[in-house]
PDB file of N, CA and C in Angstrom:
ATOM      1  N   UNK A   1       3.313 -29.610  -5.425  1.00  0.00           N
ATOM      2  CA  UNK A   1       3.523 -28.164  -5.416  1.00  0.00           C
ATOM      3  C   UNK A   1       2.242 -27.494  -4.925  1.00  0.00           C
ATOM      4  N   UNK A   2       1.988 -26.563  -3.594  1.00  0.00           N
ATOM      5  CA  UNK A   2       0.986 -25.700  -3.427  1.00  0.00           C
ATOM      6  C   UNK A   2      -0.169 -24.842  -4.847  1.00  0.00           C
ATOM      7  N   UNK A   3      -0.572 -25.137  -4.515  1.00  0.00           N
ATOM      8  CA  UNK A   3      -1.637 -24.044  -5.635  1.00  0.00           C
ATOM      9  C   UNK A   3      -1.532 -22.979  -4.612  1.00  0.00           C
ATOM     10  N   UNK A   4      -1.571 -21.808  -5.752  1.00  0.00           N
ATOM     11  CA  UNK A   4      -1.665 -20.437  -5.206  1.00  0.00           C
ATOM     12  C   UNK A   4      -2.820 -19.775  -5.240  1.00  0.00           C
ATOM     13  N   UNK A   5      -3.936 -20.645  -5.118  1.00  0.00           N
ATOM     14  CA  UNK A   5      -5.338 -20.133  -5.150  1.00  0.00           C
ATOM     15  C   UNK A   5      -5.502 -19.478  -3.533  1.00  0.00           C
ATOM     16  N   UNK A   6      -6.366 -18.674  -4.020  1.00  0.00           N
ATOM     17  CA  UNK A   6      -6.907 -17.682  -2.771  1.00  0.00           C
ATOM     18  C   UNK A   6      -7.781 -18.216  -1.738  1.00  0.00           C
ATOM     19  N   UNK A   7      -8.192 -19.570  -2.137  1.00  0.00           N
ATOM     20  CA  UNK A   7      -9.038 -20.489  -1.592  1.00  0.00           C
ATOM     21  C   UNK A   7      -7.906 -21.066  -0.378  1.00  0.00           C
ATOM     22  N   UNK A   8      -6.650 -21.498  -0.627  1.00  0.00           N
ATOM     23  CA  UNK A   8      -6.278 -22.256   0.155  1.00  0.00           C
ATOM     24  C   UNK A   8      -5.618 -21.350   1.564  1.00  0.00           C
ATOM     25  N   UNK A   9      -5.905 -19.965   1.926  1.00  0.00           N
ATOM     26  CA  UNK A   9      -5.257 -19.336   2.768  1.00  0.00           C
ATOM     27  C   UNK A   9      -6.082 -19.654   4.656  1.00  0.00           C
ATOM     28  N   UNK A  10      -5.026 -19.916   5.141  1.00  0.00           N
ATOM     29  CA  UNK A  10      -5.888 -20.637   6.700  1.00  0.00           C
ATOM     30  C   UNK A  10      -6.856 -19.129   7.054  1.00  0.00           C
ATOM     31  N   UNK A  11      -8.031 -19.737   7.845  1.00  0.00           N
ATOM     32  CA  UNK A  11      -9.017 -18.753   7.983  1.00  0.00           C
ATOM     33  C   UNK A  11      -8.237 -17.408   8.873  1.00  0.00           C
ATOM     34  N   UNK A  12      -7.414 -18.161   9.951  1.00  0.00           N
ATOM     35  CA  UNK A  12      -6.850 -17.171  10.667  1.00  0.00           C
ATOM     36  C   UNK A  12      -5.917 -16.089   9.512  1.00  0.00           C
ATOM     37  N   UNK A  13      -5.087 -16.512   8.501  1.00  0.00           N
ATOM     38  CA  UNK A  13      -4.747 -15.754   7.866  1.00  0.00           C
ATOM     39  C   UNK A  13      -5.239 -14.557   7.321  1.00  0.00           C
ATOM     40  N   UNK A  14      -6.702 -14.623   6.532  1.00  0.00           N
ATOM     41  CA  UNK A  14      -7.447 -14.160   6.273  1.00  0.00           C
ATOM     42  C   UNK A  14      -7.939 -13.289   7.013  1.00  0.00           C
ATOM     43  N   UNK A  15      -8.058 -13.463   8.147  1.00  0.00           N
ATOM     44  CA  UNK A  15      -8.528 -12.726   9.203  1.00  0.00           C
ATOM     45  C   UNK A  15      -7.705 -11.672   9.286  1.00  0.00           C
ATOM     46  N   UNK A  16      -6.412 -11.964   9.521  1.00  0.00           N
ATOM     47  CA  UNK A  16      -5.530 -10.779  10.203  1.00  0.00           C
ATOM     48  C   UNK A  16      -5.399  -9.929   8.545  1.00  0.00           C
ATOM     49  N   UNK A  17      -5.264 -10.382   7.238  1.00  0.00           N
ATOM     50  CA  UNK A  17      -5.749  -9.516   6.455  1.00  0.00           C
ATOM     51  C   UNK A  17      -6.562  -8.396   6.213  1.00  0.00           C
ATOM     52  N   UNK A  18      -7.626  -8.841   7.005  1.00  0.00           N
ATOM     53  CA  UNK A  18      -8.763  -7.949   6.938  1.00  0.00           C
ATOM     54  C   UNK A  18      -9.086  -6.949   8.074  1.00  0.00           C
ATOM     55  N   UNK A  19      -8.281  -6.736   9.437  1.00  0.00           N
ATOM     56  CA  UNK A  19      -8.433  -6.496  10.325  1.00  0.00           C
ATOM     57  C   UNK A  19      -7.917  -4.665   9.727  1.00  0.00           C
ATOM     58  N   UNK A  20      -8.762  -3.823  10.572  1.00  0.00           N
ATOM     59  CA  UNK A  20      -8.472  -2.438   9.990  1.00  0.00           C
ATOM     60  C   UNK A  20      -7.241  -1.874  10.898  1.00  0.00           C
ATOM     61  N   UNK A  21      -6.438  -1.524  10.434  1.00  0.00           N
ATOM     62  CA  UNK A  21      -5.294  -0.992  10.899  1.00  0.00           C
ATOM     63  C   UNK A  21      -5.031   0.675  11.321  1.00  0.00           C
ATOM     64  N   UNK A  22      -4.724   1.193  12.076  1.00  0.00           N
ATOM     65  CA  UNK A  22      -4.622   2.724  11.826  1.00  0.00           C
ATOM     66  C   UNK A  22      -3.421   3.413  11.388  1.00  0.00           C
ATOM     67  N   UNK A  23      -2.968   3.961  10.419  1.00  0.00           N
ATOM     68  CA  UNK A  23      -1.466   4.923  10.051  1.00  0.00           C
ATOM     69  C   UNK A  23      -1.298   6.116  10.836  1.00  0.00           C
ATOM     70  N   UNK A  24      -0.178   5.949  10.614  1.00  0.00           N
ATOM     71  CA  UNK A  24       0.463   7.415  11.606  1.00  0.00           C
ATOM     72  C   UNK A  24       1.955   7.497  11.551  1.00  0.00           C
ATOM     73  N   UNK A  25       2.030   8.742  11.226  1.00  0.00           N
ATOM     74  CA  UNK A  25       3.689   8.934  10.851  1.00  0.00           C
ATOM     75  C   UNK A  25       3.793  10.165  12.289  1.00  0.00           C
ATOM     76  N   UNK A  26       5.195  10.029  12.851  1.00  0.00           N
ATOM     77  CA  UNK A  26       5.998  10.808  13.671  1.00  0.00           C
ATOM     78  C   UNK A  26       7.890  10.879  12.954  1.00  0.00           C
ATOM     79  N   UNK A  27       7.998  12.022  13.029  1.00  0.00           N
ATOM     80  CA  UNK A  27       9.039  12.973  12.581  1.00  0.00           C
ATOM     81  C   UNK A  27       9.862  12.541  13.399  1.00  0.00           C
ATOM     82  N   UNK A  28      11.340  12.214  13.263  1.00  0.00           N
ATOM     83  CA  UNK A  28      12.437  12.181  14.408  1.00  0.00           C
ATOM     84  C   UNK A  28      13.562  12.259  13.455  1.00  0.00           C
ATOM     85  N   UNK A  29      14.035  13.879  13.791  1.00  0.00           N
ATOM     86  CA  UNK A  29      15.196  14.006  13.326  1.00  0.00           C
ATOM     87  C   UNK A  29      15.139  14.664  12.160  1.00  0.00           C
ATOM     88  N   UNK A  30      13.892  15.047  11.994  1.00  0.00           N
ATOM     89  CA  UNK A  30      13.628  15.747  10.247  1.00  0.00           C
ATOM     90  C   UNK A  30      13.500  14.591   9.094  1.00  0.00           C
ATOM     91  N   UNK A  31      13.203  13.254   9.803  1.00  0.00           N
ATOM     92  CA  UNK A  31      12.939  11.984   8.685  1.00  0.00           C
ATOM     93  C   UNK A  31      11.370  11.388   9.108  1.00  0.00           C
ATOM     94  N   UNK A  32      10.824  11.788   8.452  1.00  0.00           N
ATOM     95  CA  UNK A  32       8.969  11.041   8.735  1.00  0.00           C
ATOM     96  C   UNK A  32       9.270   9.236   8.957  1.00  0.00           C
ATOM     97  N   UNK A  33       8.638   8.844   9.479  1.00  0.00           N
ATOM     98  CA  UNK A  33       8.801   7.411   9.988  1.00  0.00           C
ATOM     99  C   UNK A  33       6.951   7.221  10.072  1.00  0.00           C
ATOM    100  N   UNK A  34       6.813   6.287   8.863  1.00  0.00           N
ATOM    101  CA  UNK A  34       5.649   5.752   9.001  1.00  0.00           C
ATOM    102  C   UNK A  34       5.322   4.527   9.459  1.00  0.00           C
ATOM    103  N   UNK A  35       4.094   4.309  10.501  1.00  0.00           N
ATOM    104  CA  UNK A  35       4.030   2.880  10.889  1.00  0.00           C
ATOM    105  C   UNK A  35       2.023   2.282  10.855  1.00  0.00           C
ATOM    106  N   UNK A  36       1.987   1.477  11.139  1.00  0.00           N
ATOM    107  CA  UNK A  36       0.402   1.203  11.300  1.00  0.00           C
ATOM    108  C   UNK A  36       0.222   0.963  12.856  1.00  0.00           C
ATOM    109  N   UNK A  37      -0.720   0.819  13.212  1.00  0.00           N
ATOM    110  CA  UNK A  37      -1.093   0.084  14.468  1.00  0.00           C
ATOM    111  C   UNK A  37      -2.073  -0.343  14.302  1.00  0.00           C
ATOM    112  N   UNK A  38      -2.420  -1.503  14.909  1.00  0.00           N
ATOM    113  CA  UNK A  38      -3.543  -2.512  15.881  1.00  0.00           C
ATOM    114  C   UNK A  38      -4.043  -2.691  16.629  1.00  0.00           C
ATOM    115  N   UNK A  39      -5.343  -2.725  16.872  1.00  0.00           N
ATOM    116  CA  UNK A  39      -5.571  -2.998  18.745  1.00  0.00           C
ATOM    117  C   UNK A  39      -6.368  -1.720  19.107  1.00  0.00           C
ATOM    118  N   UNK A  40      -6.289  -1.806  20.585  1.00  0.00           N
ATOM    119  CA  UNK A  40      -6.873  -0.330  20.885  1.00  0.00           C
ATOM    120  C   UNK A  40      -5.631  -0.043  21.817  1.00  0.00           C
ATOM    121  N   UNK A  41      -5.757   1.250  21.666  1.00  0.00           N
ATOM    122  CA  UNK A  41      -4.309   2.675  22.509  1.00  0.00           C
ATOM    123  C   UNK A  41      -4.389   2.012  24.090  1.00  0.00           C
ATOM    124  N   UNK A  42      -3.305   1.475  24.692  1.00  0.00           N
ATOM    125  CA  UNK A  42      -3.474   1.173  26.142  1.00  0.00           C
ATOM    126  C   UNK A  42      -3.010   0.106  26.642  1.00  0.00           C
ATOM    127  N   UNK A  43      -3.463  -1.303  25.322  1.00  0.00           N
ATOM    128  CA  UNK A  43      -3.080  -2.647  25.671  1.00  0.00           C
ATOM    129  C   UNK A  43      -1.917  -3.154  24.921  1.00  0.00           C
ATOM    130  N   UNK A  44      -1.823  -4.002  25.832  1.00  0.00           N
ATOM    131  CA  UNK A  44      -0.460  -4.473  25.360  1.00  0.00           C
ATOM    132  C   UNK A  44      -0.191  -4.826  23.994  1.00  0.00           C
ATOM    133  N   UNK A  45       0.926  -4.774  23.293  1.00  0.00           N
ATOM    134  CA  UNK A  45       1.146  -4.891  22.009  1.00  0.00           C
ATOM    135  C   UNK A  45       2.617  -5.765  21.750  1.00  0.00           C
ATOM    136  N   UNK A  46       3.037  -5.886  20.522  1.00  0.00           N
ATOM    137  CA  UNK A  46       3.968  -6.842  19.604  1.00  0.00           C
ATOM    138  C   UNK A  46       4.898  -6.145  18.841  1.00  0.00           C
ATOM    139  N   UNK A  47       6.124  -6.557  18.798  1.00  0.00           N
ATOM    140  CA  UNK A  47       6.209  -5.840  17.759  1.00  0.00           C
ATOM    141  C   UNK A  47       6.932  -6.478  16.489  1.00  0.00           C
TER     142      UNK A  47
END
């Protein structure tokens, strides 16, 4: 069975944990829709 120690998370995991994200909500339809983003404004993205 895995241990659920904080020790065993892959480094890359960790990483994308810690990476700073930006919030931003846009209105459509009179319903707020909140999302984060990543990256910088321009390049290509995921979704």
């Amino acid at each position: 069975m895995p241990s659920n120690s904080s020790n065993n998370k892959p480094e890359w995991y960790q990483r994308a944990l810690d990476t700073h994200c930006e919030e931003r909500t846009v209105d459509v339809d009179n319903c707020k829709i909140n999302y984060a983003t990543w990256g910088e404004v321009g390049k290509l993205g995921i979704v």
